[in-house]
PDB file of N, CA and C in Angstrom:
ATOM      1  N   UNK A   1    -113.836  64.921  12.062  1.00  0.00           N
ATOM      2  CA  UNK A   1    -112.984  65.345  10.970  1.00  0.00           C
ATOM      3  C   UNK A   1    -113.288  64.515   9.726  1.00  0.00           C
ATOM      4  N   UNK A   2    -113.387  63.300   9.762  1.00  0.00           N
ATOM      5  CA  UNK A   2    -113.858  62.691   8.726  1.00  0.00           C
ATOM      6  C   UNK A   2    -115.197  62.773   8.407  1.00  0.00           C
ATOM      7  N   UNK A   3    -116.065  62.991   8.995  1.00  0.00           N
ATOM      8  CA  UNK A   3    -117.397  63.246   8.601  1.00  0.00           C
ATOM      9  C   UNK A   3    -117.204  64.431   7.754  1.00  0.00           C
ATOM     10  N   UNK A   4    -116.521  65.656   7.983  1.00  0.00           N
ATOM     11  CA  UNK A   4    -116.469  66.591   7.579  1.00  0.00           C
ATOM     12  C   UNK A   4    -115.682  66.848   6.350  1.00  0.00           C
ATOM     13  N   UNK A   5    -114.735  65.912   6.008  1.00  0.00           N
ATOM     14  CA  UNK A   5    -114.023  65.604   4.681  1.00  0.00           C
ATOM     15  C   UNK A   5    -115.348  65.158   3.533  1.00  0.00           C
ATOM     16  N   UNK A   6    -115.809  63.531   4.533  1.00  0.00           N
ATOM     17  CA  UNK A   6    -116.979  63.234   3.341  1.00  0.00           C
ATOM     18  C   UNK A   6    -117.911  64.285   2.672  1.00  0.00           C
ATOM     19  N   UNK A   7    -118.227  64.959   3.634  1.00  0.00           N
ATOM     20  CA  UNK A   7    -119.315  66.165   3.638  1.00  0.00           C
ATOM     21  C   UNK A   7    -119.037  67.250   2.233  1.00  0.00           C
ATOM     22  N   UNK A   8    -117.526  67.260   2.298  1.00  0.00           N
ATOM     23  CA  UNK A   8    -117.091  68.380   1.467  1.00  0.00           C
ATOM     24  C   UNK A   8    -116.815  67.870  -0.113  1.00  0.00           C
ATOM     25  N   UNK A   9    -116.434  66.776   0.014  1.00  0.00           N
ATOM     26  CA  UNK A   9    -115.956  65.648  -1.079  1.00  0.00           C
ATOM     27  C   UNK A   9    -117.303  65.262  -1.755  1.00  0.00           C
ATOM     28  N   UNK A  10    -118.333  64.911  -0.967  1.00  0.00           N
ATOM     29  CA  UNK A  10    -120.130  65.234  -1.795  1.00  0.00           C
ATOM     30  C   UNK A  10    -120.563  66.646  -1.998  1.00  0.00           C
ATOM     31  N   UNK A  11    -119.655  67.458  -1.459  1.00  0.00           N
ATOM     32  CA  UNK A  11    -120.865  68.968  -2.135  1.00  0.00           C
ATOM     33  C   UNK A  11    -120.024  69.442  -3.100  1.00  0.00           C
ATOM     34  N   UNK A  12    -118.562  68.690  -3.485  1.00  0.00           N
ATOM     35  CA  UNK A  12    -117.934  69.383  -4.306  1.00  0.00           C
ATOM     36  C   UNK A  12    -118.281  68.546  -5.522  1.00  0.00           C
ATOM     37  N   UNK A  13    -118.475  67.247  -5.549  1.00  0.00           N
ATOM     38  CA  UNK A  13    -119.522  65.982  -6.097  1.00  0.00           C
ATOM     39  C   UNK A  13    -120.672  66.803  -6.439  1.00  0.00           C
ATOM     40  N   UNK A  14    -121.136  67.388  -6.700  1.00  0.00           N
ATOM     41  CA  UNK A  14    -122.960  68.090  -6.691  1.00  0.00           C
ATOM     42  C   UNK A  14    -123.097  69.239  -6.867  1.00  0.00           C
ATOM     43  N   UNK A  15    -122.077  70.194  -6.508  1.00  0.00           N
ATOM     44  CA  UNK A  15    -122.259  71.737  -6.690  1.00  0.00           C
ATOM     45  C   UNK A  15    -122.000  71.512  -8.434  1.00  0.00           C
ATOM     46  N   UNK A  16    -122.660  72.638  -8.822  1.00  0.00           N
ATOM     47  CA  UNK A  16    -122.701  73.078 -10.377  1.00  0.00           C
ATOM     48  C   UNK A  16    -121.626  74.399 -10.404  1.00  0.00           C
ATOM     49  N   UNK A  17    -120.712  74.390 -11.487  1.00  0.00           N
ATOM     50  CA  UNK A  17    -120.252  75.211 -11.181  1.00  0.00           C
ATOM     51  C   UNK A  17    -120.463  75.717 -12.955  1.00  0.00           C
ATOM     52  N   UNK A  18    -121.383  77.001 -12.904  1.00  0.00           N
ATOM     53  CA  UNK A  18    -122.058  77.984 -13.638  1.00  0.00           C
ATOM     54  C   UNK A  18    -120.899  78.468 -14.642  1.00  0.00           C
ATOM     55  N   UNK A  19    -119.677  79.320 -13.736  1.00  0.00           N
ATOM     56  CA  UNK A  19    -119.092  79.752 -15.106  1.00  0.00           C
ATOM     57  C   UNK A  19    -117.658  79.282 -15.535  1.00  0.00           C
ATOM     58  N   UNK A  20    -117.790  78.284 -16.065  1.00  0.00           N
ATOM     59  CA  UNK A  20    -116.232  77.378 -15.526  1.00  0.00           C
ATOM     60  C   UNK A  20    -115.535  77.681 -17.519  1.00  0.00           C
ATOM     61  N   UNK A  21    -114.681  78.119 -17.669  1.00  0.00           N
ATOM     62  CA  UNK A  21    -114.413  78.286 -19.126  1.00  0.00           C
ATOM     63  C   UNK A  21    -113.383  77.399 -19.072  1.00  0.00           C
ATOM     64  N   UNK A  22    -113.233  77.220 -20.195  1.00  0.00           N
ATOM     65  CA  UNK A  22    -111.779  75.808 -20.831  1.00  0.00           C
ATOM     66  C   UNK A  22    -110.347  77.247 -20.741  1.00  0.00           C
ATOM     67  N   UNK A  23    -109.436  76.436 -20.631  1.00  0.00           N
ATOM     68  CA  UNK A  23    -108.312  77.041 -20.536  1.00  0.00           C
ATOM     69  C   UNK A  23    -107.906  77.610 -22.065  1.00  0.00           C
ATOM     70  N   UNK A  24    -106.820  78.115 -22.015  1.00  0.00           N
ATOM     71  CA  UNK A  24    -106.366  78.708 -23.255  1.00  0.00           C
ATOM     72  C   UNK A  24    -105.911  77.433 -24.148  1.00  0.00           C
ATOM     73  N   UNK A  25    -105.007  76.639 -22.926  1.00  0.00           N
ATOM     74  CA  UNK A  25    -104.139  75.495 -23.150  1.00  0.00           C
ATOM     75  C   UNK A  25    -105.323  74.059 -23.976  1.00  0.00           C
ATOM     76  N   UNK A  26    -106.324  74.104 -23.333  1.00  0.00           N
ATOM     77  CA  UNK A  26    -107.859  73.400 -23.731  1.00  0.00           C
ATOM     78  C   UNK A  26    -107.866  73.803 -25.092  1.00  0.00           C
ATOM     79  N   UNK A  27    -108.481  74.882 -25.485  1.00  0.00           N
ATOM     80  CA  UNK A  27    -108.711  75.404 -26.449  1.00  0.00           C
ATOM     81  C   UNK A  27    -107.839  75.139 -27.923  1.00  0.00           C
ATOM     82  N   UNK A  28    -106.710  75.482 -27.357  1.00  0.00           N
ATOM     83  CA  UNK A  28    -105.316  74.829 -28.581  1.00  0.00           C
ATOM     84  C   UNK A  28    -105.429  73.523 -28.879  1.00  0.00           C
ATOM     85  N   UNK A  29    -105.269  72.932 -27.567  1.00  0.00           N
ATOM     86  CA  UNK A  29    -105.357  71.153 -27.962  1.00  0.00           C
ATOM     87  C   UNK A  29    -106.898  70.838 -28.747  1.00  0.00           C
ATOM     88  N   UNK A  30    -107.343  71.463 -28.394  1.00  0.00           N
ATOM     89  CA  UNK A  30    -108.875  70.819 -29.264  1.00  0.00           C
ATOM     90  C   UNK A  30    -109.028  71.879 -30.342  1.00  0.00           C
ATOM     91  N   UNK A  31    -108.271  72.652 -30.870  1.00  0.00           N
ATOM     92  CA  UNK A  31    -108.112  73.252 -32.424  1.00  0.00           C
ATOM     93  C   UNK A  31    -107.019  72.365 -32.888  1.00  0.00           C
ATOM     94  N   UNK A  32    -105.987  72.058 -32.425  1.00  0.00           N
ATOM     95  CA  UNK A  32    -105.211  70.947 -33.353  1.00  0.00           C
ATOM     96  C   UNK A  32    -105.987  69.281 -33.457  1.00  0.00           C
ATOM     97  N   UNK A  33    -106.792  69.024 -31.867  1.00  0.00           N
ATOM     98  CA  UNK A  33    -107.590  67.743 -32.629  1.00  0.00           C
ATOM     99  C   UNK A  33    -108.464  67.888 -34.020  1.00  0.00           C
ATOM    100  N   UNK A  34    -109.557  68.948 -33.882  1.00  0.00           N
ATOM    101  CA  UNK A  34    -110.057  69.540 -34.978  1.00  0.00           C
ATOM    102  C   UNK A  34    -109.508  69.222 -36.677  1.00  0.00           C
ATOM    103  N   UNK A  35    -108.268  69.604 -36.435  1.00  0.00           N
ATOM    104  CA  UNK A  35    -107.472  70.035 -37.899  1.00  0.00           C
ATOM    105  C   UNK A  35    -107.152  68.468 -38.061  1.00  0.00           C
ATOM    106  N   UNK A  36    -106.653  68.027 -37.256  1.00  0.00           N
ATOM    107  CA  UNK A  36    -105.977  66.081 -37.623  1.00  0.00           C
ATOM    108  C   UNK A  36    -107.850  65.646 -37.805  1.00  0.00           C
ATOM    109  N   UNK A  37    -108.352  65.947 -36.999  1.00  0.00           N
ATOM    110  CA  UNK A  37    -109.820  64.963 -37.084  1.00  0.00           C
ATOM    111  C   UNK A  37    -110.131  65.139 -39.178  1.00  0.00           C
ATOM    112  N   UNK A  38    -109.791  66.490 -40.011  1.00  0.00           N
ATOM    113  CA  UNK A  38    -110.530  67.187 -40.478  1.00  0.00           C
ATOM    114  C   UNK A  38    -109.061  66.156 -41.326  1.00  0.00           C
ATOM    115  N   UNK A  39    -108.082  66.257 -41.550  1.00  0.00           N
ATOM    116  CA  UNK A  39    -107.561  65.607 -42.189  1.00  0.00           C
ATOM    117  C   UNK A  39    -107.323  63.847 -42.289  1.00  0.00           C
ATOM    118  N   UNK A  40    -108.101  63.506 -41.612  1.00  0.00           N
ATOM    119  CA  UNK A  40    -108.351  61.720 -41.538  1.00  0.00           C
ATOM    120  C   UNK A  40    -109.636  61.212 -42.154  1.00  0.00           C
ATOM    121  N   UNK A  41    -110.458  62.550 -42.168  1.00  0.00           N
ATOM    122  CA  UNK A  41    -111.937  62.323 -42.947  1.00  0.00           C
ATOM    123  C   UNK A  41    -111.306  62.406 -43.911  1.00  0.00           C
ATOM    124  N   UNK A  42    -110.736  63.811 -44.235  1.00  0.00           N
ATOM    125  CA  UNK A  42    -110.297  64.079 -46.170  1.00  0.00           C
ATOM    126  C   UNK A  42    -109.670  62.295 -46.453  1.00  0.00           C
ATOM    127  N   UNK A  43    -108.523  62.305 -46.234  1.00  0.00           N
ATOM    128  CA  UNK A  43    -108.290  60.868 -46.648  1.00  0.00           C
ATOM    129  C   UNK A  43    -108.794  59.793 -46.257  1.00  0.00           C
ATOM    130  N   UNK A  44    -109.947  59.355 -45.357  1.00  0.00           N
ATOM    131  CA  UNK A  44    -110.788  58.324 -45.843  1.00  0.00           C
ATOM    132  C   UNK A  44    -111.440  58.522 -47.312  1.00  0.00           C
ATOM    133  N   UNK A  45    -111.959  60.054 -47.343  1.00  0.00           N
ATOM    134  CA  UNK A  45    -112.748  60.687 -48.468  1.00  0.00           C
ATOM    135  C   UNK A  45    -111.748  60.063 -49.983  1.00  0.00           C
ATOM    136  N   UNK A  46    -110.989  60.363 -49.382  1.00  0.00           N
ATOM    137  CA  UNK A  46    -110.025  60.066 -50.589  1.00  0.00           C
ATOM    138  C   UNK A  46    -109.746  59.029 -50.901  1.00  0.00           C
ATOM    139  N   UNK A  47    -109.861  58.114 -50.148  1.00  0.00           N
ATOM    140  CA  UNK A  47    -109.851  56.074 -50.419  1.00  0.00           C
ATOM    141  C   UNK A  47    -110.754  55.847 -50.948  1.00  0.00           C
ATOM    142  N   UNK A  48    -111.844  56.534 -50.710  1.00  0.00           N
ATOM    143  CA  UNK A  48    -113.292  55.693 -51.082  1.00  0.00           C
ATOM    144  C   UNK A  48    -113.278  56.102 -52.446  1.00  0.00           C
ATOM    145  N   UNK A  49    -113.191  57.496 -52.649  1.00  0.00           N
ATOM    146  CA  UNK A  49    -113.399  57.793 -53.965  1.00  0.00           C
ATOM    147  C   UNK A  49    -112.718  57.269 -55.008  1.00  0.00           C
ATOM    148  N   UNK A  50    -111.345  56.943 -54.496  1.00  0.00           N
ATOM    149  CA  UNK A  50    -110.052  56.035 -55.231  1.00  0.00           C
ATOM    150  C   UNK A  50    -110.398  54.327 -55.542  1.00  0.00           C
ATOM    151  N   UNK A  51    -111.340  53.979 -54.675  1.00  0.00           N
ATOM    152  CA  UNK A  51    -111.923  52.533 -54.963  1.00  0.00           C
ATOM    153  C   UNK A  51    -112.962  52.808 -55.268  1.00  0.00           C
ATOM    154  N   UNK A  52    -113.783  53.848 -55.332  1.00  0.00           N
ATOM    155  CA  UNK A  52    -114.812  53.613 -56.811  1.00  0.00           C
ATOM    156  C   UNK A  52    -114.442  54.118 -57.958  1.00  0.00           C
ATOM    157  N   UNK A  53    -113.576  55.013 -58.404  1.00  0.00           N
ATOM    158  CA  UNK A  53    -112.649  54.887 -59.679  1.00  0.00           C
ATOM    159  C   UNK A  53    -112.548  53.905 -59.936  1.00  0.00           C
ATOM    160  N   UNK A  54    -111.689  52.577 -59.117  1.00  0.00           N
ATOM    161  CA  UNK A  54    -111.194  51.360 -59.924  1.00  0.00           C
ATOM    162  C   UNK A  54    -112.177  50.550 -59.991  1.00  0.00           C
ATOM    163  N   UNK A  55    -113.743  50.792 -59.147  1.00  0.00           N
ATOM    164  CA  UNK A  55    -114.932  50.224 -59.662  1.00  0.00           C
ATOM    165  C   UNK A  55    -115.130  50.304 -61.084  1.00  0.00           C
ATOM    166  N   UNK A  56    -114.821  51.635 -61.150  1.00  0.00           N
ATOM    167  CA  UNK A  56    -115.280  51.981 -62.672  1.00  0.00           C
ATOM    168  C   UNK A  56    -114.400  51.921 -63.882  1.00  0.00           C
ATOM    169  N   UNK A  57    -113.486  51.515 -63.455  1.00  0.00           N
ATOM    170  CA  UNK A  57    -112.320  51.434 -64.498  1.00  0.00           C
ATOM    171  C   UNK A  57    -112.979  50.337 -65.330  1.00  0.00           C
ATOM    172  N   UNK A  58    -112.363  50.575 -66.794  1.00  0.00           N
ATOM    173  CA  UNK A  58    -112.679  49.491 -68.025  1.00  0.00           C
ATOM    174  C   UNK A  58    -112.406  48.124 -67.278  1.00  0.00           C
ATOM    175  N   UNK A  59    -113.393  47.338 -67.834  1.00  0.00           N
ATOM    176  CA  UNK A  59    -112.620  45.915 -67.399  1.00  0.00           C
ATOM    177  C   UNK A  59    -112.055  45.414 -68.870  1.00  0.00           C
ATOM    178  N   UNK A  60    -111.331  45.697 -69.830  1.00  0.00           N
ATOM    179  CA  UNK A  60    -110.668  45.437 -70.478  1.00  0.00           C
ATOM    180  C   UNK A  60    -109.148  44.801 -70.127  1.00  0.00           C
ATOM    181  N   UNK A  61    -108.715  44.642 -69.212  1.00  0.00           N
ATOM    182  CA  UNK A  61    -107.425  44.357 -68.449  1.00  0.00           C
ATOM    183  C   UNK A  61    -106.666  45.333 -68.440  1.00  0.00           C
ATOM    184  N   UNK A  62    -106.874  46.835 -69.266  1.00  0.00           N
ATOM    185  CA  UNK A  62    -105.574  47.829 -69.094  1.00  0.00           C
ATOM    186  C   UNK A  62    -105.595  48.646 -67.362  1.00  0.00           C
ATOM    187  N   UNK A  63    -104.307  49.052 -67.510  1.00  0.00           N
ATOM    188  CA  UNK A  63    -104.309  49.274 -66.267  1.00  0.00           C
ATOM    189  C   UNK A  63    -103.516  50.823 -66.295  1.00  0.00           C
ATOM    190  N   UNK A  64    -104.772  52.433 -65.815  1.00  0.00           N
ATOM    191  CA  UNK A  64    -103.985  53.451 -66.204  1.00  0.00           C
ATOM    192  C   UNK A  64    -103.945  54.130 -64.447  1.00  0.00           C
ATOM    193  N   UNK A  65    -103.300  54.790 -64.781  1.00  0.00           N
ATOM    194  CA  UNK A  65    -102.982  55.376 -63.161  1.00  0.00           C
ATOM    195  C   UNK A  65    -104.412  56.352 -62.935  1.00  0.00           C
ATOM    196  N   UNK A  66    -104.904  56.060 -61.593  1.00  0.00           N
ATOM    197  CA  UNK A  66    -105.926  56.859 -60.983  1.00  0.00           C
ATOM    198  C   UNK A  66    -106.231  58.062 -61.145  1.00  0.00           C
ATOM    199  N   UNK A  67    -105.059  59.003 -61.270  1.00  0.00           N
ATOM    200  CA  UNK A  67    -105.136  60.499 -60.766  1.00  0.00           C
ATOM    201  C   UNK A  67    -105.543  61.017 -62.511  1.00  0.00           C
ATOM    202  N   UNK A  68    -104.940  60.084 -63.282  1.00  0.00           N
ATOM    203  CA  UNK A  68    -105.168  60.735 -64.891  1.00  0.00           C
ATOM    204  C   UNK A  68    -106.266  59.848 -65.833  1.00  0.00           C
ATOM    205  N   UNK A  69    -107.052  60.969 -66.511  1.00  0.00           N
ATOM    206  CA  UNK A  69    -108.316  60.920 -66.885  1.00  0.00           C
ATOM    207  C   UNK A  69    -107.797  60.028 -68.281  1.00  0.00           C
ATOM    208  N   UNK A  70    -108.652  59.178 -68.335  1.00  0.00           N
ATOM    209  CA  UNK A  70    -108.378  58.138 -69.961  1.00  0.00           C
ATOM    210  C   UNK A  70    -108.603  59.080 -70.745  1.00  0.00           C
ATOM    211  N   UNK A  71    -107.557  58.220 -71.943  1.00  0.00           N
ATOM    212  CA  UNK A  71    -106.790  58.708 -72.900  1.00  0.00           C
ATOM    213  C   UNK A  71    -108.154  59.147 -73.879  1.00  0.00           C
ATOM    214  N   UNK A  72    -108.081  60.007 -74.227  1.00  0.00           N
ATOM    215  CA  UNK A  72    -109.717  60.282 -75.803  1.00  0.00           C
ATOM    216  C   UNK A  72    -108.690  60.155 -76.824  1.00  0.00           C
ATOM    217  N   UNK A  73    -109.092  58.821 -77.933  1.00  0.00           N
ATOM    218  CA  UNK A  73    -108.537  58.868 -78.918  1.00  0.00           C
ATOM    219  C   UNK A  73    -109.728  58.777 -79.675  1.00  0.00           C
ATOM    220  N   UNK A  74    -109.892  60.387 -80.561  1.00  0.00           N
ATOM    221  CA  UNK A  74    -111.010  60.627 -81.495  1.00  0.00           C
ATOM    222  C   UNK A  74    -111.068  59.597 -82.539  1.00  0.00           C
ATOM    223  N   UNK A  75    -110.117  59.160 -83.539  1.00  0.00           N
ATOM    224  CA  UNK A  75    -109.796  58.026 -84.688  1.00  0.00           C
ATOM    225  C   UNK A  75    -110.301  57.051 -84.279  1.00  0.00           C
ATOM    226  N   UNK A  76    -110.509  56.487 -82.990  1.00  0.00           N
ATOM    227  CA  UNK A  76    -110.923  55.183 -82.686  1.00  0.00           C
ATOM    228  C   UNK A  76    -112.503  55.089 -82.615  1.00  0.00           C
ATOM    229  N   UNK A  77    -112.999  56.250 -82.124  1.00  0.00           N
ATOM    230  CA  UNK A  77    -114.479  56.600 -81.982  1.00  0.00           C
ATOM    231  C   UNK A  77    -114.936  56.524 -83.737  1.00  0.00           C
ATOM    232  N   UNK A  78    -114.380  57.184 -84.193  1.00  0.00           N
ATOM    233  CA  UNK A  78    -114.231  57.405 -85.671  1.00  0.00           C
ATOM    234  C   UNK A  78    -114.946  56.084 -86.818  1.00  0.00           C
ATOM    235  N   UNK A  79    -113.709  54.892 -86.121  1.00  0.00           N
ATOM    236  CA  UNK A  79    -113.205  54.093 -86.814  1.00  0.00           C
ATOM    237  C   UNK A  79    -114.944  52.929 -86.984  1.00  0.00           C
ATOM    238  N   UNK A  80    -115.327  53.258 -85.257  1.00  0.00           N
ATOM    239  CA  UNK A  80    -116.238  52.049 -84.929  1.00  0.00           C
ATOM    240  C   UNK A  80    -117.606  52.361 -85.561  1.00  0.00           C
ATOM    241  N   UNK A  81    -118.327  51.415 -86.184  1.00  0.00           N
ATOM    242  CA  UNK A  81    -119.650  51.524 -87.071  1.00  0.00           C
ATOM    243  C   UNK A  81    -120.274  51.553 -86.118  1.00  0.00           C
ATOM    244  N   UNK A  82    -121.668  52.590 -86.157  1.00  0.00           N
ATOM    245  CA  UNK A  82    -122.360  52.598 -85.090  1.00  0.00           C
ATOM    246  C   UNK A  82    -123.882  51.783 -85.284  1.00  0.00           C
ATOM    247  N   UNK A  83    -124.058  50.992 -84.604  1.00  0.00           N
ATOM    248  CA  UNK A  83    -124.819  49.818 -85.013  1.00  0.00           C
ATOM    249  C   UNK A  83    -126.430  50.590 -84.830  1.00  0.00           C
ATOM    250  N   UNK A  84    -127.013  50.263 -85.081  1.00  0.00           N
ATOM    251  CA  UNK A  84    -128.743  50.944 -85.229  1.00  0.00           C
ATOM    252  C   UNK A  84    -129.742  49.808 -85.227  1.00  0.00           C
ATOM    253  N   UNK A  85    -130.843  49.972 -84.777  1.00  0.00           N
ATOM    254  CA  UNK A  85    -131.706  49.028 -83.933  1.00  0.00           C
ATOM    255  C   UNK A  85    -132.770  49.507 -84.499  1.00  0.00           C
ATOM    256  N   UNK A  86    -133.380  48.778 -86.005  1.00  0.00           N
ATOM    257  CA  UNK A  86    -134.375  49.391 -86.591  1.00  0.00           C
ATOM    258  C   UNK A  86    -135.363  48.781 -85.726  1.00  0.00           C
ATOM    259  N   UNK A  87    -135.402  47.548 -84.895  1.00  0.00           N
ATOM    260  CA  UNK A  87    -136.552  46.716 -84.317  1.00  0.00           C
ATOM    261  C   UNK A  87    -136.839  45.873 -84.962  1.00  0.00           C
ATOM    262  N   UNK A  88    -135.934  45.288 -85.892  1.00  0.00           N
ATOM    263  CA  UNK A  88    -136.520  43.836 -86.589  1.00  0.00           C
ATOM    264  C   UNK A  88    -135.325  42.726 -85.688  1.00  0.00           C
ATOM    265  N   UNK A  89    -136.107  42.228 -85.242  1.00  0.00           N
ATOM    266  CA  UNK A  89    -135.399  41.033 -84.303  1.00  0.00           C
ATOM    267  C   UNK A  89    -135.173  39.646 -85.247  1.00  0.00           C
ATOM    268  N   UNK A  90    -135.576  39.766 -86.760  1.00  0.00           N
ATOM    269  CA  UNK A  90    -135.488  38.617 -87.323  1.00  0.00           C
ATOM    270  C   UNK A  90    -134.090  38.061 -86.953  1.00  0.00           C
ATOM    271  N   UNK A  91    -132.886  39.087 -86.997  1.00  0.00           N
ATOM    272  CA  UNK A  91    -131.621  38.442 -87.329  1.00  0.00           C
ATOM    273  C   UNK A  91    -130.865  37.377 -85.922  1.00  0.00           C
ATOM    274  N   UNK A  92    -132.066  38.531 -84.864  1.00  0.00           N
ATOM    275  CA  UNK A  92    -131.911  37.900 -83.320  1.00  0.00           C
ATOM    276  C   UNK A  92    -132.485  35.945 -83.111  1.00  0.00           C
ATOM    277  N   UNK A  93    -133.324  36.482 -83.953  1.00  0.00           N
ATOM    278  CA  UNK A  93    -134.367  34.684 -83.972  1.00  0.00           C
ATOM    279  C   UNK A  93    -133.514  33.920 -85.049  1.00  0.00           C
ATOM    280  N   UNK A  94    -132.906  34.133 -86.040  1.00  0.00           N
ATOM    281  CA  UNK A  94    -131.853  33.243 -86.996  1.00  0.00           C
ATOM    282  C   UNK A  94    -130.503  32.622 -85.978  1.00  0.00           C
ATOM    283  N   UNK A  95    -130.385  33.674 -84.812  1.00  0.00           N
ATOM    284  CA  UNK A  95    -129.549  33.461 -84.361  1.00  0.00           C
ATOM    285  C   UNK A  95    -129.369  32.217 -83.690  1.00  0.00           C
ATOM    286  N   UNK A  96    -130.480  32.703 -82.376  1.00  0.00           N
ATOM    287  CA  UNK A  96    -130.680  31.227 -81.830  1.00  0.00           C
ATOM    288  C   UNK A  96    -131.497  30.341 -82.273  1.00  0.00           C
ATOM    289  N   UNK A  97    -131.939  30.290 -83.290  1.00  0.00           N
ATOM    290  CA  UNK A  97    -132.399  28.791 -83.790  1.00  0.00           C
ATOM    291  C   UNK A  97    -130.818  27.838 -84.137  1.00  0.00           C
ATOM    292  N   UNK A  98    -130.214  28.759 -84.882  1.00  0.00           N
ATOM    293  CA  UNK A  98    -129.157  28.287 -85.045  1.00  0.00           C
ATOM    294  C   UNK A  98    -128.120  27.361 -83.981  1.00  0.00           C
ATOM    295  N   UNK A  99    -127.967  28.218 -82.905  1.00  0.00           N
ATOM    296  CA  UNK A  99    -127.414  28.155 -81.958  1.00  0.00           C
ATOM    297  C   UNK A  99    -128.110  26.671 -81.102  1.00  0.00           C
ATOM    298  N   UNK A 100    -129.674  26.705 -81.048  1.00  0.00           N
ATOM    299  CA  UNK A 100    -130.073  25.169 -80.376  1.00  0.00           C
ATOM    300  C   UNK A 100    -130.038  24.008 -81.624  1.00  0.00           C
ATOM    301  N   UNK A 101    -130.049  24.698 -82.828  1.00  0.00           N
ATOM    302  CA  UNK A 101    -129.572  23.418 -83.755  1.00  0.00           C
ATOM    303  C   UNK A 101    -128.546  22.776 -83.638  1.00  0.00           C
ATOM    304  N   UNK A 102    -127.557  23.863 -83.253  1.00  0.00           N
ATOM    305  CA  UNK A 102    -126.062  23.325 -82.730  1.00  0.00           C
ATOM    306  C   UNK A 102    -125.884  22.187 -81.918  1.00  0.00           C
ATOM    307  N   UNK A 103    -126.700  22.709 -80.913  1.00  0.00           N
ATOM    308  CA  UNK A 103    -126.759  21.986 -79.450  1.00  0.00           C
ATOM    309  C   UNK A 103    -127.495  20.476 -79.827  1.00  0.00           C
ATOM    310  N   UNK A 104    -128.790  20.390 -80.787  1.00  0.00           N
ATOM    311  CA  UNK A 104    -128.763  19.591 -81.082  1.00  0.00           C
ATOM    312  C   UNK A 104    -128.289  18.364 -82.012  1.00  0.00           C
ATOM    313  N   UNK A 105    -127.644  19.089 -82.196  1.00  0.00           N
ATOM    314  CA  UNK A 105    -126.691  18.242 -83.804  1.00  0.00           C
ATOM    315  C   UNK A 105    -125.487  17.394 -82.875  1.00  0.00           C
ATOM    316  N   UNK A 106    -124.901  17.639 -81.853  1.00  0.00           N
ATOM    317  CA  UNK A 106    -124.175  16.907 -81.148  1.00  0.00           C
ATOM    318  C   UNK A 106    -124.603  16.030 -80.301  1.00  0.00           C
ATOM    319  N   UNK A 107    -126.521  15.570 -80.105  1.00  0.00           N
ATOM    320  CA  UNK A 107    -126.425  14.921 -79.468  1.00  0.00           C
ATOM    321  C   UNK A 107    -126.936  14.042 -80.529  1.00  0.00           C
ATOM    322  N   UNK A 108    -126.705  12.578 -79.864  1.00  0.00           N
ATOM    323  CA  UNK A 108    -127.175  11.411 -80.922  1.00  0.00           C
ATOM    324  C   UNK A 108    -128.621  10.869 -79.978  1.00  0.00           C
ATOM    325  N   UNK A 109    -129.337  10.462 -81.156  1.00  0.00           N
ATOM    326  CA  UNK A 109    -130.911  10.087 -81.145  1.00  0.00           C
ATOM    327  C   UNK A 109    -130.563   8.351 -81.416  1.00  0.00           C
ATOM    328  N   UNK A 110    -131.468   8.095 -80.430  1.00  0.00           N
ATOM    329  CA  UNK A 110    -131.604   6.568 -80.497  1.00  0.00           C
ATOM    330  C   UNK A 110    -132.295   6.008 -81.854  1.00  0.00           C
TER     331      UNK A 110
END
């Protein structure tokens, strides 16, 4: 009798069984995992994108809420001279000469 238990307990171990379908009850539970799986991506999706916004936020110190697009104030664009780069670097080289004269003018020479 026990030989004959083991016997059955390994062929039920090993048989393939060809047309075995998921239950109805299967099927439901793994369409509602589906839908939660599908809503835990969206909001990771949605963190990440929310911390590279504040990557990109001005570093000016203001601080505007995420969901709303900065303010366009045309007058201010307006206001600012727009600087132009004919390629004369003279004013760049006045600069720092200046600037290591500085540096040297505070130290004292023996």
């Amino acid at each position: 009798a026990d030989y004959m238990k083991e016997w059955l307990v390994q062929k039920k171990l090993i048989t393939r069984v060809e047309d075995l379908q998921p239950s109805a009850a299967f099927s439901g539970q793994l369409h509602k995992f589906q839908q939660q799986l599908a809503r835990w991506r969206q909001k990771q999706q949605d963190w990440k994108d929310t911390l590279a916004r504040r990557e990109r936020a001005p570093a000016d110190g203001k601080r505007r809420k995420i969901s709303e697009p900065p303010a366009a104030d045309p007058k201010a664009a307006e206001e600012k001279p727009k600087e132009v780069d004919n390629g004369d670097d003279t004013d760049r080289a006045a600069e720092s000469k200046t600037a290591e004269g500085a540096k040297h003018d505070g130290e004292s020479k023996p």
